[in-house]
Protein backbone atom coordinates (compact mmCIF):
# COMPACT_ATOMS: atom_id res chain seq x y z
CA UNK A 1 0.00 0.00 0.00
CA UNK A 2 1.08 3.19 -1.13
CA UNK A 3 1.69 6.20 1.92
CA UNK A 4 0.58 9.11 -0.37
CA UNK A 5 -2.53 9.85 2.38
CA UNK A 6 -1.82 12.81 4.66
CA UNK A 7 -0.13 12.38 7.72
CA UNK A 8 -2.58 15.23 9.69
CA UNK A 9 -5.35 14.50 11.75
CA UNK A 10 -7.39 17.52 10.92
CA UNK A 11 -10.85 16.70 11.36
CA UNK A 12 -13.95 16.88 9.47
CA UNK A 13 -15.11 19.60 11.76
CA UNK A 14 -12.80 21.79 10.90
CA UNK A 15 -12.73 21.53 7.06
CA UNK A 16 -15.04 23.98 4.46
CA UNK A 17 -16.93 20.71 4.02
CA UNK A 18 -18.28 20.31 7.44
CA UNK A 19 -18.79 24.32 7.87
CA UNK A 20 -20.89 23.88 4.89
CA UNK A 21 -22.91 21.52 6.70
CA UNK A 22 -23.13 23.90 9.54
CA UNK A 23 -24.34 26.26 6.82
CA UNK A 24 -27.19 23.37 6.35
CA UNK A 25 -28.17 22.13 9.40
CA UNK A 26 -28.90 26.23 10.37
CA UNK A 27 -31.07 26.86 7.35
CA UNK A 28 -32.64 23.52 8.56
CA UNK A 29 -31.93 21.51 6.22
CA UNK A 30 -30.88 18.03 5.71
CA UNK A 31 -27.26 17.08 6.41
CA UNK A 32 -26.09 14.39 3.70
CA UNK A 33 -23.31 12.27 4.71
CA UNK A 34 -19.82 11.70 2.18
CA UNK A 35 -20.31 8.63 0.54
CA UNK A 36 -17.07 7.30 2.51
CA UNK A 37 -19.51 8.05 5.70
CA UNK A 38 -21.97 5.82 5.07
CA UNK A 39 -20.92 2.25 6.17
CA UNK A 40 -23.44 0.63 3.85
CA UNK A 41 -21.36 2.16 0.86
CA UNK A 42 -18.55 0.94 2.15
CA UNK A 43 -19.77 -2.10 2.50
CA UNK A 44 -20.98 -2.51 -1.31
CA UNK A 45 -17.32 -1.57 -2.66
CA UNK A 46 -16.18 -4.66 -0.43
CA UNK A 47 -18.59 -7.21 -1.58
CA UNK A 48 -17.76 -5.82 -4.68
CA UNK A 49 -14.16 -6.72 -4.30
CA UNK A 50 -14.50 -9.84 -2.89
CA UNK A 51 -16.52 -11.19 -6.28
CA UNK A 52 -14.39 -9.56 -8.55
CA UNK A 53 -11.20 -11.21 -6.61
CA UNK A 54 -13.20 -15.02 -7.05
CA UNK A 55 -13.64 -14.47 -10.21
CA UNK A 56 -10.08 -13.44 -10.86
CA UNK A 57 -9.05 -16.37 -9.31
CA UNK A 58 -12.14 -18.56 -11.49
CA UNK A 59 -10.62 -17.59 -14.04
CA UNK A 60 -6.86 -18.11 -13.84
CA UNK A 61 -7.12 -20.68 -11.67
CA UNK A 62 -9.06 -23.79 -12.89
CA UNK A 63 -6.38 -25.16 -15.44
CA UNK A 64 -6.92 -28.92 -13.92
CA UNK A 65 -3.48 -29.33 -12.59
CA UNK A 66 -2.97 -30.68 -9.17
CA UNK A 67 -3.00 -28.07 -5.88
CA UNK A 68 0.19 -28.68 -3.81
CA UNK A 69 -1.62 -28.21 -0.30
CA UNK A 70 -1.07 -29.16 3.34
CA UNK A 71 -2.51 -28.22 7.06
CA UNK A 72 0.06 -25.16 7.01
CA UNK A 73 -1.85 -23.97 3.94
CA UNK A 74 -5.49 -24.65 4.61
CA UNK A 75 -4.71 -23.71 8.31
CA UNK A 76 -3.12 -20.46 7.17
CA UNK A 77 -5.92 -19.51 5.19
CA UNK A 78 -8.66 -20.21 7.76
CA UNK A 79 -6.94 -18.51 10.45
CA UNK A 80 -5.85 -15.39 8.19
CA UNK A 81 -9.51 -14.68 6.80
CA UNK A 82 -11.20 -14.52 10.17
CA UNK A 83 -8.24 -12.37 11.17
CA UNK A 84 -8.81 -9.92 7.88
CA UNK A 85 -12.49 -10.03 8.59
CA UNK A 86 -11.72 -8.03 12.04
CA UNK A 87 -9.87 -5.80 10.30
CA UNK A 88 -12.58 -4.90 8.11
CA UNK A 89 -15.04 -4.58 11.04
CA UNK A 90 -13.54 -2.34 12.70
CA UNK A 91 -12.68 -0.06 9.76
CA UNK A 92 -15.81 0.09 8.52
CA UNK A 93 -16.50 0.63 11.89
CA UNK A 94 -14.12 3.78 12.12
CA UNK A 95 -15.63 5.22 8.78
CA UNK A 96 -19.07 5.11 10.39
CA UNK A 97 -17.98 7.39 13.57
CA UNK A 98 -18.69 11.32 13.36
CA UNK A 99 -15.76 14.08 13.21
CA UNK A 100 -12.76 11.28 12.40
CA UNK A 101 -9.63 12.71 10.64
CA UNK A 102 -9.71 13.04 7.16
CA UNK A 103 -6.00 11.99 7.40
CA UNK A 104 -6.83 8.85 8.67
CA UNK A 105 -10.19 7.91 6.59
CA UNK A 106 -8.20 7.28 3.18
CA UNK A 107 -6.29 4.57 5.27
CA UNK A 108 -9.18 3.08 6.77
CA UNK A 109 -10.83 3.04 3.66
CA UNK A 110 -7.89 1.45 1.52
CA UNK A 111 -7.20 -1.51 4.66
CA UNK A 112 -10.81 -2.42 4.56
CA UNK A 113 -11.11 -2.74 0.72
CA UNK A 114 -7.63 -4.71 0.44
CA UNK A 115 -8.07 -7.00 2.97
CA UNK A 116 -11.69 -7.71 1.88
CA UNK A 117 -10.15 -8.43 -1.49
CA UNK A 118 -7.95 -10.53 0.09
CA UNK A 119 -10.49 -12.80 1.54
CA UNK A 120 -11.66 -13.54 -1.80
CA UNK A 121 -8.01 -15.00 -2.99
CA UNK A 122 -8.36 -16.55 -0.15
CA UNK A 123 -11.92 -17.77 -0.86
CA UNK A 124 -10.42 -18.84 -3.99
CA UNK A 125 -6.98 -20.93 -3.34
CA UNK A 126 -9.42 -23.16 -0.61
CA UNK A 127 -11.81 -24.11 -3.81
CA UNK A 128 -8.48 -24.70 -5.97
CA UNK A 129 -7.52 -27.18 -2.92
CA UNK A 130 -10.79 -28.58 -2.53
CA UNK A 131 -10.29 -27.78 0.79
CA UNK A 132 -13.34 -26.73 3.42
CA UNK A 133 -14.07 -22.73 3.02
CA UNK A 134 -14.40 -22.39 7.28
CA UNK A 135 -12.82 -24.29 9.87
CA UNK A 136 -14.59 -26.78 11.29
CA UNK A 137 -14.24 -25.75 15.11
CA UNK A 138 -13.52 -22.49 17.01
CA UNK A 139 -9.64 -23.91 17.23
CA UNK A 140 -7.09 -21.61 15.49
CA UNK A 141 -3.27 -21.83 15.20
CA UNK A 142 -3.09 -25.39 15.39
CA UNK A 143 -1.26 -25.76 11.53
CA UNK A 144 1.68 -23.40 13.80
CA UNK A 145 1.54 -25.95 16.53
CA UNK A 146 0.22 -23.23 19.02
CA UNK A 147 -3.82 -24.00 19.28
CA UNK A 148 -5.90 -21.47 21.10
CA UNK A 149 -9.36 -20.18 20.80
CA UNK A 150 -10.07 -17.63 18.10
CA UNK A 151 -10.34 -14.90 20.97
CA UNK A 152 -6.66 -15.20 21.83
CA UNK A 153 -5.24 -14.96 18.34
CA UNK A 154 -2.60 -12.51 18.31
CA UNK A 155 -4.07 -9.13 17.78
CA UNK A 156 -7.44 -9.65 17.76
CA UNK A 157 -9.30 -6.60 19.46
CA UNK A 158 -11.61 -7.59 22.09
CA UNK A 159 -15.39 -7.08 21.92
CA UNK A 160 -15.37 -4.32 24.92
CA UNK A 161 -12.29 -3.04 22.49
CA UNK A 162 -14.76 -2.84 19.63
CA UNK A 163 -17.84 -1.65 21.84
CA UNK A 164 -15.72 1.59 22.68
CA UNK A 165 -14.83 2.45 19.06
CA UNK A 166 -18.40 2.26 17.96
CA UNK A 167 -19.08 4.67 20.43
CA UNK A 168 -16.19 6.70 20.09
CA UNK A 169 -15.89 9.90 18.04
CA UNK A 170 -13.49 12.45 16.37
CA UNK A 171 -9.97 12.25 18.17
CA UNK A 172 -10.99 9.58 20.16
CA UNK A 173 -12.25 7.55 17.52
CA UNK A 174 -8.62 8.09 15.49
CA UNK A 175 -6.58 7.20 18.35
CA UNK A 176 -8.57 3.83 19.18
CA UNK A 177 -8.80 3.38 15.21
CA UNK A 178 -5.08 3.31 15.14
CA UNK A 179 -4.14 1.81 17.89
CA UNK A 180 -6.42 -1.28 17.09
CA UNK A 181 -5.43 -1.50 13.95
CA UNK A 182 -1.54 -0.97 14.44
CA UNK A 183 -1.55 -4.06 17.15
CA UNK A 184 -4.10 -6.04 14.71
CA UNK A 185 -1.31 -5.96 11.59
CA UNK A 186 1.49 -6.59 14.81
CA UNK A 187 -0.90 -9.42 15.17
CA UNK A 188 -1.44 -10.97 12.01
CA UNK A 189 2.83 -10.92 11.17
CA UNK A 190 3.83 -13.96 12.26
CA UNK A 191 1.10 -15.93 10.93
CA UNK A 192 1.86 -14.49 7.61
CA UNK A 193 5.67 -14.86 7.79
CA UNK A 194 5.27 -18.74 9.05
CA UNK A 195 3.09 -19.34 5.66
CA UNK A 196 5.67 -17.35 3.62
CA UNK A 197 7.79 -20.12 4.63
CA UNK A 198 6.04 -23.13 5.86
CA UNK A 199 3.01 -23.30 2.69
CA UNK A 200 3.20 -26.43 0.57
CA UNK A 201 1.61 -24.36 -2.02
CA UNK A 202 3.94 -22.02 -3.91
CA UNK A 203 0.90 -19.17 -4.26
CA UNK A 204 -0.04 -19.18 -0.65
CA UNK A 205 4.13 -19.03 -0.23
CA UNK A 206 4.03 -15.80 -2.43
CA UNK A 207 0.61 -14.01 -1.76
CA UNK A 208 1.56 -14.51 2.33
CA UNK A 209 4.63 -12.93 1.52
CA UNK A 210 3.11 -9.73 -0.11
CA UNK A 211 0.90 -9.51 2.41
CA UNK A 212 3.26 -9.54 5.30
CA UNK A 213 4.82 -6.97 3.25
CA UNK A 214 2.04 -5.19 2.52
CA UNK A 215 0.81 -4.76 6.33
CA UNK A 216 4.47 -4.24 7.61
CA UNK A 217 3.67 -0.83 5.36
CA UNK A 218 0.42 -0.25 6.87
CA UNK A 219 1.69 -0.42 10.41
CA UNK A 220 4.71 2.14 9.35
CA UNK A 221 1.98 4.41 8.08
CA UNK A 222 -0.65 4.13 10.83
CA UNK A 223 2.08 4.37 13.42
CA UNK A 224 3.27 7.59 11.76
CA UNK A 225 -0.87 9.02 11.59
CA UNK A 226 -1.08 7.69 15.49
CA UNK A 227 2.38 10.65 16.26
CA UNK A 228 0.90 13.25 14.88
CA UNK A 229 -2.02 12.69 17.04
């Protein structure tokens, strides 16, 4: 991911947009949300994603040759979709809170439409294994040979931790935002680095490897939004 996005955390209220919509609200009329404010948007560019990744993968994918794959793979995959699915939640989460930083909403917005795309390669490398799309128990980390329940995955935020940013707003909202998210990609590292190396199957090898990449990035940039603070 690319760290063109602004490193301020000027907020929404004190931009020509939202004094326009103090301009509104005092002739009395109705206030109407940026589209990047409305969750259900948000939402529709995801699913979006997520089909247009299957397909990709439909399409490139079924050539009939045999799938190298192996409980590191299938494991991995599990594992690393519920963890991108948190991620997700809670940024679309974030983009749903009043007064957040314009700074950070770019970044919110572009980790919540890559890692949704990202579930759908995902998606698609289980189907090219023939392997189950979910796990079939509430076990994760067993393919690393550290089981545990999904709650004590490494950087998972906990519900009480995902209560207080739906309730949170402006500054408050960016600094849990960031914080979450910063110890979330911490989180998901190790898993992706142990794939990178451990995968029977060569794609799984390289796409873990981009994305370890990839969020090692994200965490540079977040942590760098989370000084300016």
């Amino acid at each position: 991911m690319n760290s063109q996005h602004e490193p301020q955390l000027a907020t929404a209220a004190g931009s020509d947009d939202a004094q326009s919509d103090a301009e509104l609200a005092a002739d009395g009329d109705e206030i109407v949300l940026r589209w990047w404010q409305h969750p259900v948007n948000v939402l529709v560019m995801i699913v979006t994603a997520v089909l247009v990744a299957g397909m990709i993968g439909w399409l490139v994918g079924d050539d009939g040759r045999d799938v190298d794959t192996s409980e590191v793979d299938v494991g991995f995959l599990h594992d690393m979709r519920f963890h991108h699915e948190q991620a997700v939640e809670m940024s679309l989460t974030y983009l749903g809170r009043p007064d957040v930083a314009r700074g950070v909403v770019p970044v919110a917005r572009s980790i919540a439409f890559g890692q949704a795309f990202e579930i759908g390669m995902m998606f698609q490398l289980l189907v090219d294994m023939n392997a189950p799309l979910t796990a079939e128990d509430d076990q994760v980390m067993a393919w690393m040979g550290m089981p545990m329940d999904e709650d004590e995955m490494d950087g998972m935020a906990s519900e009480a931790e995902l209560d207080e940013l739906a309730s949170a707003e402006g500054a408050e909202a960016d600094e849990l935002y960031l914080d979450l998210m910063i110890a979330h990609h911490e989180g998901g590292l190790h898993m992706l680095e142990y794939a990178a190396e451990e995968a029977a199957n060569a794609d799984v090898r390289r796409y873990a490897a981009a994305w370890a990449e990839a969020q090692s990035a994200e965490i540079r940039e977040l942590a760098a939004l989370r000084s300016t603070g």
